[in-house]
PDB file of N, CA and C in Angstrom:
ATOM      1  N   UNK A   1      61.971 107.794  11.196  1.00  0.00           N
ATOM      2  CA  UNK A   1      61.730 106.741  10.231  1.00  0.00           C
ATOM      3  C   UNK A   1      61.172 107.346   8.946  1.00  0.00           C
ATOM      4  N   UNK A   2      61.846 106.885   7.875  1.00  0.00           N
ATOM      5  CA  UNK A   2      61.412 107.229   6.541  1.00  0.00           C
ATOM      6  C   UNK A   2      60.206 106.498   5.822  1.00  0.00           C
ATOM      7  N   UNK A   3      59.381 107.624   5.710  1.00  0.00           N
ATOM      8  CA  UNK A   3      57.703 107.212   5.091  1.00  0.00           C
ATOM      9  C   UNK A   3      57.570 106.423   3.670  1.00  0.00           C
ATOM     10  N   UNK A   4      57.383 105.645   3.729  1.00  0.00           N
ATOM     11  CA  UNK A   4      57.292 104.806   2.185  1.00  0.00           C
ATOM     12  C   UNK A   4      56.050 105.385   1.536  1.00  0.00           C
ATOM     13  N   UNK A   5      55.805 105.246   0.397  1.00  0.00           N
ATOM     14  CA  UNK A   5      55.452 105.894  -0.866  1.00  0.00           C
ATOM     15  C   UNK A   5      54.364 104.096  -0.922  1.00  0.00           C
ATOM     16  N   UNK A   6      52.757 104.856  -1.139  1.00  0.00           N
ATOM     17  CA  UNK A   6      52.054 103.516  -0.723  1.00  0.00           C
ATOM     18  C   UNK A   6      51.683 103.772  -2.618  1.00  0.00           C
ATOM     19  N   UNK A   7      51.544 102.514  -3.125  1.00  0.00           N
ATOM     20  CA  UNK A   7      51.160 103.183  -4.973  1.00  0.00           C
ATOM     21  C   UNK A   7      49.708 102.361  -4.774  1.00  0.00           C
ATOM     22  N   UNK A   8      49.401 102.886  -5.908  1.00  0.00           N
ATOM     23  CA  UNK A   8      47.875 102.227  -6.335  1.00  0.00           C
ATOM     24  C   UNK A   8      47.840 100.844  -6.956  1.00  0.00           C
ATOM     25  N   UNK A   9      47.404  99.896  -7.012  1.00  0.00           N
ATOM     26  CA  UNK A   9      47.202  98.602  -7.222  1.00  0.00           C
ATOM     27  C   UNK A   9      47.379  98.888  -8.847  1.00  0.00           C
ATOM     28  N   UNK A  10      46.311  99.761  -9.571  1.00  0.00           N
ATOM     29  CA  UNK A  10      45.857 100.138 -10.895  1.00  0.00           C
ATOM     30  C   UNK A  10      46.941 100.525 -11.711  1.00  0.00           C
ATOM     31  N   UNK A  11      48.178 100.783 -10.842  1.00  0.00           N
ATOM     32  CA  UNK A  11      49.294 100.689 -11.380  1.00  0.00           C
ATOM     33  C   UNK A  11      49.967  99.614 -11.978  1.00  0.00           C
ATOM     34  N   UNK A  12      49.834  98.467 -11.406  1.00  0.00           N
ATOM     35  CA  UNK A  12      50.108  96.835 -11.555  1.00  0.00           C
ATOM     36  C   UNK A  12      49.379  95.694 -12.450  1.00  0.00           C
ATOM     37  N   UNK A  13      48.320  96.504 -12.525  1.00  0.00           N
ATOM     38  CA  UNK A  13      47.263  96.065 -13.626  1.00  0.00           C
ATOM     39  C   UNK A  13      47.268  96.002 -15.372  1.00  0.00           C
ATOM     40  N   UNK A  14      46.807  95.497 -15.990  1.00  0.00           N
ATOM     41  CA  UNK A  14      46.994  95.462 -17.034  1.00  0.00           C
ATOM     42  C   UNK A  14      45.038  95.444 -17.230  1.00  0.00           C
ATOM     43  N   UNK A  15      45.119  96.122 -18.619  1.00  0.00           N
ATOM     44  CA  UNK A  15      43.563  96.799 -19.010  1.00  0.00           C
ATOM     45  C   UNK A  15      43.228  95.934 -19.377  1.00  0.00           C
ATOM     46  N   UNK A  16      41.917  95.313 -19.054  1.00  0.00           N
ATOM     47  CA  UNK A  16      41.130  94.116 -19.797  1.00  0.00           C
ATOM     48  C   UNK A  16      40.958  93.861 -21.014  1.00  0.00           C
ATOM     49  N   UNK A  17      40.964  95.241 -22.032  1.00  0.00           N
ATOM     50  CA  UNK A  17      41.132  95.431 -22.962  1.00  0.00           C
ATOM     51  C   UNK A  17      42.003  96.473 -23.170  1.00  0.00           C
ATOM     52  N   UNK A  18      42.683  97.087 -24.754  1.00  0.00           N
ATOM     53  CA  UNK A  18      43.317  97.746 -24.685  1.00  0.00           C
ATOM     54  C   UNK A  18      42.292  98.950 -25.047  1.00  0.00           C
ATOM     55  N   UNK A  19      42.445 100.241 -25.189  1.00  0.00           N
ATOM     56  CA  UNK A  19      41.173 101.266 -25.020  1.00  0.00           C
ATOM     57  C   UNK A  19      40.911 101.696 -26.252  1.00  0.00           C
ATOM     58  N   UNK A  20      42.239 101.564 -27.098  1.00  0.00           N
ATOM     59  CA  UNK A  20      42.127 102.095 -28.268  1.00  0.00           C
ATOM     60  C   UNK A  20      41.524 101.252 -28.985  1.00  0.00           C
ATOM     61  N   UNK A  21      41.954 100.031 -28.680  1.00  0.00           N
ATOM     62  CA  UNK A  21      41.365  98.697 -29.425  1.00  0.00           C
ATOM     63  C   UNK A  21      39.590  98.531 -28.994  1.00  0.00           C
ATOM     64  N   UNK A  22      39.150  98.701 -27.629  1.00  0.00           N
ATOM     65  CA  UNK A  22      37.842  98.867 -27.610  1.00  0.00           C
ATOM     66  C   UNK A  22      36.923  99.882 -28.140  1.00  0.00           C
ATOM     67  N   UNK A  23      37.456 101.265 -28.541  1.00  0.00           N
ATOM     68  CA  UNK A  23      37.400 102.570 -29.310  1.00  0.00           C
ATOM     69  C   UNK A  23      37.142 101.972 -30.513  1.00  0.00           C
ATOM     70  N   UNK A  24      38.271 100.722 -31.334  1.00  0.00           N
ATOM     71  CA  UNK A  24      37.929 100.526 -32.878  1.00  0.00           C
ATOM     72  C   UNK A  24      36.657  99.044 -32.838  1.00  0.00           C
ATOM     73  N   UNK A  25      36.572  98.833 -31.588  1.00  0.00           N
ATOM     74  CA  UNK A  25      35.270  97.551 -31.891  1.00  0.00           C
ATOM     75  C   UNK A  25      34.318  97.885 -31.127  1.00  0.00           C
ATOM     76  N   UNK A  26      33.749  98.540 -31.052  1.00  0.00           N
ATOM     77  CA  UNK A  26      32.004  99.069 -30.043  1.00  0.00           C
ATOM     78  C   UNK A  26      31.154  98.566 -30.507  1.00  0.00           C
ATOM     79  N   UNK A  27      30.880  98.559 -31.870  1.00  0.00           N
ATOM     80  CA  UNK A  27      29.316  97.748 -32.650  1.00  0.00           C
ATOM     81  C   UNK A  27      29.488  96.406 -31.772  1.00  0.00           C
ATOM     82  N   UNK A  28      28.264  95.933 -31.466  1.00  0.00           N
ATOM     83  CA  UNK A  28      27.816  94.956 -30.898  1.00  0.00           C
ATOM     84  C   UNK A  28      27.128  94.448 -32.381  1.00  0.00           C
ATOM     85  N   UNK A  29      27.872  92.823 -32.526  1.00  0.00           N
ATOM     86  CA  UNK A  29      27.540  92.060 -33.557  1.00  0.00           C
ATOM     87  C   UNK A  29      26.923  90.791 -33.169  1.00  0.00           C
ATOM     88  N   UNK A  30      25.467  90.398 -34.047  1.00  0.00           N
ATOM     89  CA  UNK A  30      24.973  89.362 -33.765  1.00  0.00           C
ATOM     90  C   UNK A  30      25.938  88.170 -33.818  1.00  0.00           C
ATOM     91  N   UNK A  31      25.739  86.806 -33.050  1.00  0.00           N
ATOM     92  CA  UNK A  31      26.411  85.971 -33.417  1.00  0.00           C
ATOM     93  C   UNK A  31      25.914  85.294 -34.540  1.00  0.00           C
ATOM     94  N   UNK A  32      24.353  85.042 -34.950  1.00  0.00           N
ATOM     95  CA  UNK A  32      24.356  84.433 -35.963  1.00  0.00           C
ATOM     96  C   UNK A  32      24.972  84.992 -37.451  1.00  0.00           C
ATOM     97  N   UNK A  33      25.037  86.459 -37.589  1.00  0.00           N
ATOM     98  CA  UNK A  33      25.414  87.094 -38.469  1.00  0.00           C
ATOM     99  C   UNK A  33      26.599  86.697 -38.546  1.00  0.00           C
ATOM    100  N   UNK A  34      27.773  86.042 -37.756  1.00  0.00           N
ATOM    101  CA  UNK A  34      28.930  85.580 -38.416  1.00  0.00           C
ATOM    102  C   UNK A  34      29.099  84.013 -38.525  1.00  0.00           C
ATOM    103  N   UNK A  35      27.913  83.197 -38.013  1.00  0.00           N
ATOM    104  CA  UNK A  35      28.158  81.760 -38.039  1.00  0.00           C
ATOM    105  C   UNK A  35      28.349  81.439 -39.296  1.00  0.00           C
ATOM    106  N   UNK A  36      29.461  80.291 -39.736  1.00  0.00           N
ATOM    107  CA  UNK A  36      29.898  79.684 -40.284  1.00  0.00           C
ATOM    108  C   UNK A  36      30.720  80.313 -41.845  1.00  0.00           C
ATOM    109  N   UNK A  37      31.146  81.491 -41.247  1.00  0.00           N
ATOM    110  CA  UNK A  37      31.857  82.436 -41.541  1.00  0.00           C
ATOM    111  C   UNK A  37      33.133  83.099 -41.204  1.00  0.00           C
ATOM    112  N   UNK A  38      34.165  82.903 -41.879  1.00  0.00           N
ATOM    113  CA  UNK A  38      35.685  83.527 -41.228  1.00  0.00           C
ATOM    114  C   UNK A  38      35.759  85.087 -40.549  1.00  0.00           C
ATOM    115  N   UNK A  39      36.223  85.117 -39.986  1.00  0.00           N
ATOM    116  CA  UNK A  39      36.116  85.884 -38.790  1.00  0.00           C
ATOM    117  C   UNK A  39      38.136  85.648 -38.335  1.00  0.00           C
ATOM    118  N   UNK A  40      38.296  87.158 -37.894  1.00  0.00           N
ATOM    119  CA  UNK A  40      39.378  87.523 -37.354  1.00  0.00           C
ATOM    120  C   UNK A  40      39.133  88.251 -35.769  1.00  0.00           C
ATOM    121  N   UNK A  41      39.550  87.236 -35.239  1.00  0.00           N
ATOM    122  CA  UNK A  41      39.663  87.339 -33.486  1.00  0.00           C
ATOM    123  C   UNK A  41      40.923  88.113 -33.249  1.00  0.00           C
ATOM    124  N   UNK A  42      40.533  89.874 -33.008  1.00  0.00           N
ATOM    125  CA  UNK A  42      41.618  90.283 -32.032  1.00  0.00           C
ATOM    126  C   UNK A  42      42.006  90.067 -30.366  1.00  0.00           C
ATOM    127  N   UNK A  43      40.905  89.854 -29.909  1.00  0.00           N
ATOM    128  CA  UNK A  43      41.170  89.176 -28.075  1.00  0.00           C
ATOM    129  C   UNK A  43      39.816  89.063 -27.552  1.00  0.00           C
ATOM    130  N   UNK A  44      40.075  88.623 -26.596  1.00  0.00           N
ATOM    131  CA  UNK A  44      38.546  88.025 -25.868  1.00  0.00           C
ATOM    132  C   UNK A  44      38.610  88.713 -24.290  1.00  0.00           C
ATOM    133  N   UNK A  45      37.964  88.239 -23.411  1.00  0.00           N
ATOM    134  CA  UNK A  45      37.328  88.283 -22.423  1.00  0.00           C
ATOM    135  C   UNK A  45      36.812  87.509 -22.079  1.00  0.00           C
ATOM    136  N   UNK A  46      36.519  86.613 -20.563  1.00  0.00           N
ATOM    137  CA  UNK A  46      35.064  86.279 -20.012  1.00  0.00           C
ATOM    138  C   UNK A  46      35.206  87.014 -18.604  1.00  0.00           C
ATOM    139  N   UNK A  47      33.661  86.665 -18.718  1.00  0.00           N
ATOM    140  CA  UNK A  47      33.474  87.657 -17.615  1.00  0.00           C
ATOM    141  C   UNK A  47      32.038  87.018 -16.605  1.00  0.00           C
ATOM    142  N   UNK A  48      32.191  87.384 -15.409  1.00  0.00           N
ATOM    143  CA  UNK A  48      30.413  86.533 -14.782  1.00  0.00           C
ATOM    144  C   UNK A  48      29.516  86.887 -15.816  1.00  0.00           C
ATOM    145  N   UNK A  49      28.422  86.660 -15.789  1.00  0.00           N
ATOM    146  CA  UNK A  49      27.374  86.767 -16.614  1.00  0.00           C
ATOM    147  C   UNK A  49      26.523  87.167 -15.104  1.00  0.00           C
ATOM    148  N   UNK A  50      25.393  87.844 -15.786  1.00  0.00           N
ATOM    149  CA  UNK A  50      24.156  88.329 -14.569  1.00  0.00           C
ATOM    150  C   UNK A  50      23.515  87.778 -14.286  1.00  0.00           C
ATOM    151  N   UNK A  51      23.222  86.707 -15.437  1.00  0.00           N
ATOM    152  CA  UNK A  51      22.127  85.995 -15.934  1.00  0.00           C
ATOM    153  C   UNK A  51      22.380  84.654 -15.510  1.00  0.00           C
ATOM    154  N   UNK A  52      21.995  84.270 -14.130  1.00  0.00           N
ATOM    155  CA  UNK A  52      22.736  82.915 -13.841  1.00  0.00           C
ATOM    156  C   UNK A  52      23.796  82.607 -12.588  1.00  0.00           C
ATOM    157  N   UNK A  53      24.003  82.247 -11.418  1.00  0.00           N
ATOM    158  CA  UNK A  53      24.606  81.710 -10.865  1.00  0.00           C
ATOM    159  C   UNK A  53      26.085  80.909 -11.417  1.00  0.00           C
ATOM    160  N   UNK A  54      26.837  81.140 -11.037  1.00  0.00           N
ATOM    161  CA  UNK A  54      27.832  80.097 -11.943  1.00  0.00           C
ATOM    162  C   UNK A  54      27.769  80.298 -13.156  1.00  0.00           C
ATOM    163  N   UNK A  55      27.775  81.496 -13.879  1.00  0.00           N
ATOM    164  CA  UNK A  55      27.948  81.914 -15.239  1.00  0.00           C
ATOM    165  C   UNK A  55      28.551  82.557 -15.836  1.00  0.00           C
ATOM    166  N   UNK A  56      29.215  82.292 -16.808  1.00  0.00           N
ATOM    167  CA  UNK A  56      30.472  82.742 -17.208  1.00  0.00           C
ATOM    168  C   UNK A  56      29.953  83.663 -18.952  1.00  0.00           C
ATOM    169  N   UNK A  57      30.171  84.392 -19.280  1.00  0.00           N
ATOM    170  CA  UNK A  57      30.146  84.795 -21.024  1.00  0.00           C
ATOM    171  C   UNK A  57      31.519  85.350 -21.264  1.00  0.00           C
ATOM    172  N   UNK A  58      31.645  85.456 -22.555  1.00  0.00           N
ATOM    173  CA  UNK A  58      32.897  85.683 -23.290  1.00  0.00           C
ATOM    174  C   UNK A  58      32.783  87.219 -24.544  1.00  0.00           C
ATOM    175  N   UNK A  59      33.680  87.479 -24.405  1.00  0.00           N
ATOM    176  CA  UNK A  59      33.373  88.917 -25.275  1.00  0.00           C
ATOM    177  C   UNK A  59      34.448  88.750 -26.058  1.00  0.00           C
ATOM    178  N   UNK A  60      34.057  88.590 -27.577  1.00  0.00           N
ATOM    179  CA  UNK A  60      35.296  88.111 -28.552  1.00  0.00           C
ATOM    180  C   UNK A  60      35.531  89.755 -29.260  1.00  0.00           C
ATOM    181  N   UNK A  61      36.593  90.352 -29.585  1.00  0.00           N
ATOM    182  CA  UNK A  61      36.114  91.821 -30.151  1.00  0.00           C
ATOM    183  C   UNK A  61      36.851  90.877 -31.650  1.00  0.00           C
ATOM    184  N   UNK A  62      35.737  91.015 -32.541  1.00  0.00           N
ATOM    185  CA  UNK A  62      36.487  90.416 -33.821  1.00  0.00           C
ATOM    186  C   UNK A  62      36.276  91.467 -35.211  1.00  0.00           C
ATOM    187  N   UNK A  63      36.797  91.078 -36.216  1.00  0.00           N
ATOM    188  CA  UNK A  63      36.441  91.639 -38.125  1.00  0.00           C
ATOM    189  C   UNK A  63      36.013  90.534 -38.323  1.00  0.00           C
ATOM    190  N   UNK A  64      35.177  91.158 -39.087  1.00  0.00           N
ATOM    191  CA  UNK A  64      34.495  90.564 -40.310  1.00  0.00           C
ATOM    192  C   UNK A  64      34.298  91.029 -41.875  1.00  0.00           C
ATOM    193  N   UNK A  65      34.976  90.918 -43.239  1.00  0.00           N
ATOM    194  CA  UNK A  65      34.879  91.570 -43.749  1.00  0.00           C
ATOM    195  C   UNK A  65      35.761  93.338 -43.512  1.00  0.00           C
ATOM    196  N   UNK A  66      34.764  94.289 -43.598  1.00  0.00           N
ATOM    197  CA  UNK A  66      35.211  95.586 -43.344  1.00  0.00           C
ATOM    198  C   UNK A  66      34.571  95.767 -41.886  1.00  0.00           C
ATOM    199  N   UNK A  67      33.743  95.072 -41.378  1.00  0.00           N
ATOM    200  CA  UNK A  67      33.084  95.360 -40.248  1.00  0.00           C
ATOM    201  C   UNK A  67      33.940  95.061 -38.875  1.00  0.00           C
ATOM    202  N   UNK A  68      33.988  95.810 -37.840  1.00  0.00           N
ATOM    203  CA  UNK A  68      34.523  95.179 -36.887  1.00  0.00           C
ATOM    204  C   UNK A  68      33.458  95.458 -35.858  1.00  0.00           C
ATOM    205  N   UNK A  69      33.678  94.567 -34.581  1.00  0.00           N
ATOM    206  CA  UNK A  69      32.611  94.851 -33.564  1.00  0.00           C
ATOM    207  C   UNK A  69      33.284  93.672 -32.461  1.00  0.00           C
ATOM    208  N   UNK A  70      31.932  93.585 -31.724  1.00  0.00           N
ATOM    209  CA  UNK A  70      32.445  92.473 -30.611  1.00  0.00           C
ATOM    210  C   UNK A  70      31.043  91.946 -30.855  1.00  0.00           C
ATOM    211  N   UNK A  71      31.302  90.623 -30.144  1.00  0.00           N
ATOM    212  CA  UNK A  71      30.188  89.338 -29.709  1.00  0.00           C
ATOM    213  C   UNK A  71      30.444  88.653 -28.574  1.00  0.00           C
ATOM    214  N   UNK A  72      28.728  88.780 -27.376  1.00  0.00           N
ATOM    215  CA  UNK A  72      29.108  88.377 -26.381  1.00  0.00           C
ATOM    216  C   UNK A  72      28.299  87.012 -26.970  1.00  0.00           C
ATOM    217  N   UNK A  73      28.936  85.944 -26.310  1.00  0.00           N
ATOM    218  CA  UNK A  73      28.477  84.561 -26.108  1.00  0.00           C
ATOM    219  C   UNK A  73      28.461  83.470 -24.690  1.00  0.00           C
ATOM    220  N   UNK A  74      27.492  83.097 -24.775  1.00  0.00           N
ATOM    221  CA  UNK A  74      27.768  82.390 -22.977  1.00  0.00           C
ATOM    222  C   UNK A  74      28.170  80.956 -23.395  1.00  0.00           C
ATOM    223  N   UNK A  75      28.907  80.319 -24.406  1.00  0.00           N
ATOM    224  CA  UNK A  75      29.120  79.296 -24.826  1.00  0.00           C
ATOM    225  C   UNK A  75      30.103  78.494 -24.441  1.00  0.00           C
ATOM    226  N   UNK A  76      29.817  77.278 -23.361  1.00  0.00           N
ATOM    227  CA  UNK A  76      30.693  77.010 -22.499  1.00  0.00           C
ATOM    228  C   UNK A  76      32.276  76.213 -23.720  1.00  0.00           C
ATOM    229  N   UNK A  77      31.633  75.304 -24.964  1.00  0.00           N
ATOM    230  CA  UNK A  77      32.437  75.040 -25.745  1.00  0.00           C
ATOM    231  C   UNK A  77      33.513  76.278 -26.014  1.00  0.00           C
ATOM    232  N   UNK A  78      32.896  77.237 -26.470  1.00  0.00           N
ATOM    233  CA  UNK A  78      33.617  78.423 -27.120  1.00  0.00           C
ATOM    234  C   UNK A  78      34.895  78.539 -26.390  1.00  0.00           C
ATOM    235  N   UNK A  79      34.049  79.119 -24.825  1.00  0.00           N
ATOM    236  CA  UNK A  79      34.826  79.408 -23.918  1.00  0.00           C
ATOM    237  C   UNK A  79      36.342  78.686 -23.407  1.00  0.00           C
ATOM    238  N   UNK A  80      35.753  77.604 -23.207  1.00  0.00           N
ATOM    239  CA  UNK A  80      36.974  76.410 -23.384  1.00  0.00           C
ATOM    240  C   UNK A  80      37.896  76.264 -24.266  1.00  0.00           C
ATOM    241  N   UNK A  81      37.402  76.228 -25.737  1.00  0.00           N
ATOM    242  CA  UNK A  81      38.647  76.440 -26.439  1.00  0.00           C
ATOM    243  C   UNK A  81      39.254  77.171 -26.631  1.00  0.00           C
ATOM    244  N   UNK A  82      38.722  78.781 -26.646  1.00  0.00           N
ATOM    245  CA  UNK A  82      39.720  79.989 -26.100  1.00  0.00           C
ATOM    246  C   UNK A  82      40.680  80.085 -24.991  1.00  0.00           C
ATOM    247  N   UNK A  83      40.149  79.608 -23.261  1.00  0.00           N
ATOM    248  CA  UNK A  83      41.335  78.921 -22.534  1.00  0.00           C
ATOM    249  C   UNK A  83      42.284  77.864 -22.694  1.00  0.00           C
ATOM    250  N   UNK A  84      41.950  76.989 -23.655  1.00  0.00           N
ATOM    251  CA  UNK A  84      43.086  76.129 -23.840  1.00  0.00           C
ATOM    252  C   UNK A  84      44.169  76.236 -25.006  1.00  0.00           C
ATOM    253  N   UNK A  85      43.345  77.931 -25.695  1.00  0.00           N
ATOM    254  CA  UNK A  85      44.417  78.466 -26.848  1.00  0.00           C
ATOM    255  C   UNK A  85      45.508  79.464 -26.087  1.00  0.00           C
ATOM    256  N   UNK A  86      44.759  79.627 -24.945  1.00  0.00           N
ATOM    257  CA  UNK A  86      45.311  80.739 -24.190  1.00  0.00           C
ATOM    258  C   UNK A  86      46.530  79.862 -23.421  1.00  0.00           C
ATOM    259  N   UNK A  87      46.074  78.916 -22.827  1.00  0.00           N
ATOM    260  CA  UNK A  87      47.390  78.011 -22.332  1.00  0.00           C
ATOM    261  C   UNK A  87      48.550  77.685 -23.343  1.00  0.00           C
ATOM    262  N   UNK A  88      47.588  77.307 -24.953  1.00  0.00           N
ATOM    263  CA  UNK A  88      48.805  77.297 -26.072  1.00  0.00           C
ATOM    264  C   UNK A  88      49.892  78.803 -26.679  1.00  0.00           C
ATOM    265  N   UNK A  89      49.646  79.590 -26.048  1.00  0.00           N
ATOM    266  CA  UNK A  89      50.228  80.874 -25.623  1.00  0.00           C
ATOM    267  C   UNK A  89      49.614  81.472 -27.305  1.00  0.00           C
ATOM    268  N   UNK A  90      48.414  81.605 -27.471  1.00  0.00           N
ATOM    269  CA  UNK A  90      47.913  81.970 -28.622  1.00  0.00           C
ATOM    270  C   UNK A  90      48.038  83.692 -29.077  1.00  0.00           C
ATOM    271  N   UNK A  91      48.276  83.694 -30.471  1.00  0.00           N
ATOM    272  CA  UNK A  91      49.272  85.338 -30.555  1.00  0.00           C
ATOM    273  C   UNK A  91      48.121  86.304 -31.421  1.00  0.00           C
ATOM    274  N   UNK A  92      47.060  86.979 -30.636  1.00  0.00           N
ATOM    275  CA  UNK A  92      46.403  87.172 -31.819  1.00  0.00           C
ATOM    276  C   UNK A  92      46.924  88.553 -32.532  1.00  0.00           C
ATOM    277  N   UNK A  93      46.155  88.781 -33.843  1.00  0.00           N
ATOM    278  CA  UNK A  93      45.070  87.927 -34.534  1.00  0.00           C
ATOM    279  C   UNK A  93      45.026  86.725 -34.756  1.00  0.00           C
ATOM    280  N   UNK A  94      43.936  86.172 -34.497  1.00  0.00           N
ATOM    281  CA  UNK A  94      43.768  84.889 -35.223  1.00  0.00           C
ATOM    282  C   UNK A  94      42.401  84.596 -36.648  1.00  0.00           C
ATOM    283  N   UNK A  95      42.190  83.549 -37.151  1.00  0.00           N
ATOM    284  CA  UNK A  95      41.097  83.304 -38.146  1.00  0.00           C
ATOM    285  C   UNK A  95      40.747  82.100 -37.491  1.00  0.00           C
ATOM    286  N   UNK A  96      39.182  82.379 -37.067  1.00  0.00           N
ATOM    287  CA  UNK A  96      38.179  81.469 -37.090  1.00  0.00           C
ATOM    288  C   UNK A  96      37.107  81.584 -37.756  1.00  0.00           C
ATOM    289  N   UNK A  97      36.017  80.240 -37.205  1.00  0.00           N
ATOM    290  CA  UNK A  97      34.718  80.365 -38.329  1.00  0.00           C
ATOM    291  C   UNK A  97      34.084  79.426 -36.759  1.00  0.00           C
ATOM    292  N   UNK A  98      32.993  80.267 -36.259  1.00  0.00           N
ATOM    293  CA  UNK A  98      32.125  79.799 -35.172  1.00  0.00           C
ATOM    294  C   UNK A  98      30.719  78.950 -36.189  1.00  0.00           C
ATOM    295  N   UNK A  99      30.696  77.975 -35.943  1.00  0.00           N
ATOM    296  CA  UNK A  99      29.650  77.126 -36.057  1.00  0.00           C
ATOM    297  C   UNK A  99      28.642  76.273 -35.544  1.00  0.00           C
ATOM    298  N   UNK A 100      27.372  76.078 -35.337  1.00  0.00           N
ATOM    299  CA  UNK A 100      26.886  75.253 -34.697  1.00  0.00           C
ATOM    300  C   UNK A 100      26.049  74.367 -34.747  1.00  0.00           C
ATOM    301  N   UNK A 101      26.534  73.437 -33.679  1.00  0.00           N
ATOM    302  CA  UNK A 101      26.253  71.962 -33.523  1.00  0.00           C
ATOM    303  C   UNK A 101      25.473  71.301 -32.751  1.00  0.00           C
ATOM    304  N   UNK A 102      25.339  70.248 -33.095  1.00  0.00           N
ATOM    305  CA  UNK A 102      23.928  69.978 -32.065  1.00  0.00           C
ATOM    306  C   UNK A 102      24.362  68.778 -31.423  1.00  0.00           C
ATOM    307  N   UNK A 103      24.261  68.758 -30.155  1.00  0.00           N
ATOM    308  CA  UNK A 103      24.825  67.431 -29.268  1.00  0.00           C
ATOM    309  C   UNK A 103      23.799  66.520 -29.768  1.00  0.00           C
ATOM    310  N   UNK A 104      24.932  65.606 -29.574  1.00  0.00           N
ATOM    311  CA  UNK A 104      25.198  64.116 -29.928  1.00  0.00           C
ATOM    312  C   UNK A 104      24.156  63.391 -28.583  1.00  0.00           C
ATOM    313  N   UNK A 105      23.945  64.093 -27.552  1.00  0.00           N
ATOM    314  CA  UNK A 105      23.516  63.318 -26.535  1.00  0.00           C
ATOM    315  C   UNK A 105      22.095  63.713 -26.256  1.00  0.00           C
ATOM    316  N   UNK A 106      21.802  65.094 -26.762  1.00  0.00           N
ATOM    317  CA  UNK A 106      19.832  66.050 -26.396  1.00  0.00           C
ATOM    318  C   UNK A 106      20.125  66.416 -27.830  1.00  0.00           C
ATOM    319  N   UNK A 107      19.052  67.359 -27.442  1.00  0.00           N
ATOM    320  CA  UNK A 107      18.395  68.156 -28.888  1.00  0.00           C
ATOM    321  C   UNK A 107      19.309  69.566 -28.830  1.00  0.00           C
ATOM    322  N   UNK A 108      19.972  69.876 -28.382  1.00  0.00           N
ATOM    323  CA  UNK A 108      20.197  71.214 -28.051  1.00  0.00           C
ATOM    324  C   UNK A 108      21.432  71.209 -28.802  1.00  0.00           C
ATOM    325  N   UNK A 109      21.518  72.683 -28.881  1.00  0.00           N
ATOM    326  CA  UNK A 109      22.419  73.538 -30.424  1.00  0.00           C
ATOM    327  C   UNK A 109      23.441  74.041 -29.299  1.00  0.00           C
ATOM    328  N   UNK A 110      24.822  73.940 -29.759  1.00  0.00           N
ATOM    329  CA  UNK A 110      25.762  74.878 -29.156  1.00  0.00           C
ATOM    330  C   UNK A 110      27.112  75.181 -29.932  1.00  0.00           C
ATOM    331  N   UNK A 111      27.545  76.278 -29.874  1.00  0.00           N
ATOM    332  CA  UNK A 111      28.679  77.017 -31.062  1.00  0.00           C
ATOM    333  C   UNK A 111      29.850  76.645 -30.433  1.00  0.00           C
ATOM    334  N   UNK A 112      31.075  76.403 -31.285  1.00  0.00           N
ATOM    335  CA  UNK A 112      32.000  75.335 -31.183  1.00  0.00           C
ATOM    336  C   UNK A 112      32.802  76.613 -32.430  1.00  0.00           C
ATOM    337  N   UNK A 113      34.030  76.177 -32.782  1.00  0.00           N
ATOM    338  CA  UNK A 113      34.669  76.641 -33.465  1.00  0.00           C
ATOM    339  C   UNK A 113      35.055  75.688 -34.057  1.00  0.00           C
ATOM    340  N   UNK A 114      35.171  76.065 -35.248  1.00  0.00           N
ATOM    341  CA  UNK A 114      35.269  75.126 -36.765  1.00  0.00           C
ATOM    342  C   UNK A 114      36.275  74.214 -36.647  1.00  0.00           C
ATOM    343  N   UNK A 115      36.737  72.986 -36.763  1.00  0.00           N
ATOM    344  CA  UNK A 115      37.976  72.974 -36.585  1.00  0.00           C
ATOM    345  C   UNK A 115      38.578  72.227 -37.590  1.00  0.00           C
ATOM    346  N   UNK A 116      37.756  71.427 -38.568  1.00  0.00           N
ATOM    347  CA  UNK A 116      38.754  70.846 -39.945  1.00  0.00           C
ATOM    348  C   UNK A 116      37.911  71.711 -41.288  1.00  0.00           C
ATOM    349  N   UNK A 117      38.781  71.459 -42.209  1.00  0.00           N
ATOM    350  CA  UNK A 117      37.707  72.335 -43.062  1.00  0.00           C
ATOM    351  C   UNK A 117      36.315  72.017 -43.775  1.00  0.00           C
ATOM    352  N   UNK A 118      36.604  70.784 -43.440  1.00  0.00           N
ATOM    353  CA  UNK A 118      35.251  69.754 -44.229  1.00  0.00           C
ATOM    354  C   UNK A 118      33.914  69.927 -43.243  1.00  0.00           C
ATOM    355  N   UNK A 119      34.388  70.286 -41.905  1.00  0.00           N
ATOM    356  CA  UNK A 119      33.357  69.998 -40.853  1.00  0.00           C
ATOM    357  C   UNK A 119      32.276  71.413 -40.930  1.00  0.00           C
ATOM    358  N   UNK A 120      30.991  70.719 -40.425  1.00  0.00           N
ATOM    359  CA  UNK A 120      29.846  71.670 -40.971  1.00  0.00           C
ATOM    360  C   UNK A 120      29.360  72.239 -39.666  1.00  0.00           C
TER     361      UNK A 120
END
């Protein structure tokens, strides 16, 4: 009987990021330093978070200006609308402007992405 050839899984995989692309965004960028500011999203991530049971954060690697870097955020809004851009088969780059808002229902602040141009 002829021995089959067993391959590595890591073969089948695709890189969470691309390497070269994580090579050109390493600076770790505050998020307030880009709120309510255009911003160019090359790809994201989420990933568990440590911090938390049932927790999810997101790693956006974006430009700003001449600057590039990444921003982690645990922002369940954020997060959401990145999966439902991702279902809209979204091609990046893209241009956003992260802003934040304060529910309508508590006191509490949470970052949302801009979405008409008038909105603050």
């Amino acid at each position: 009987m002829e021995e089959k050839e067993v391959k590595n899984i890591a073969e089948y995989l695709e890189p969470e990021f691309d390497e070269e692309l994580s090579k050109e965004f390493e600076e770790k960028i505050d998020i307030k330093e880009v709120l309510n500011k255009e911003i160019v999203i090359h790809n994201y991530s989420i990933q568990k978070s440590e911090f938390g049971k049932d927790r999810n954060f997101m790693t956006l690697r974006i430009e700003i200006g001449e600057k590039k870097g990444y921003i982690n955020v645990g922002s369940n809004p954020l997060m959401e609308q990145m999966r439902k851009a991702e279902e809209k088969n979204i091609e990046f780059p893209v241009k956003a402007t992260i802003i934040e808002k304060q529910s309508s229902t508590t006191n509490n602040t949470y970052y949302t992405f801009k979405r008409k141009e008038n909105e603050k």
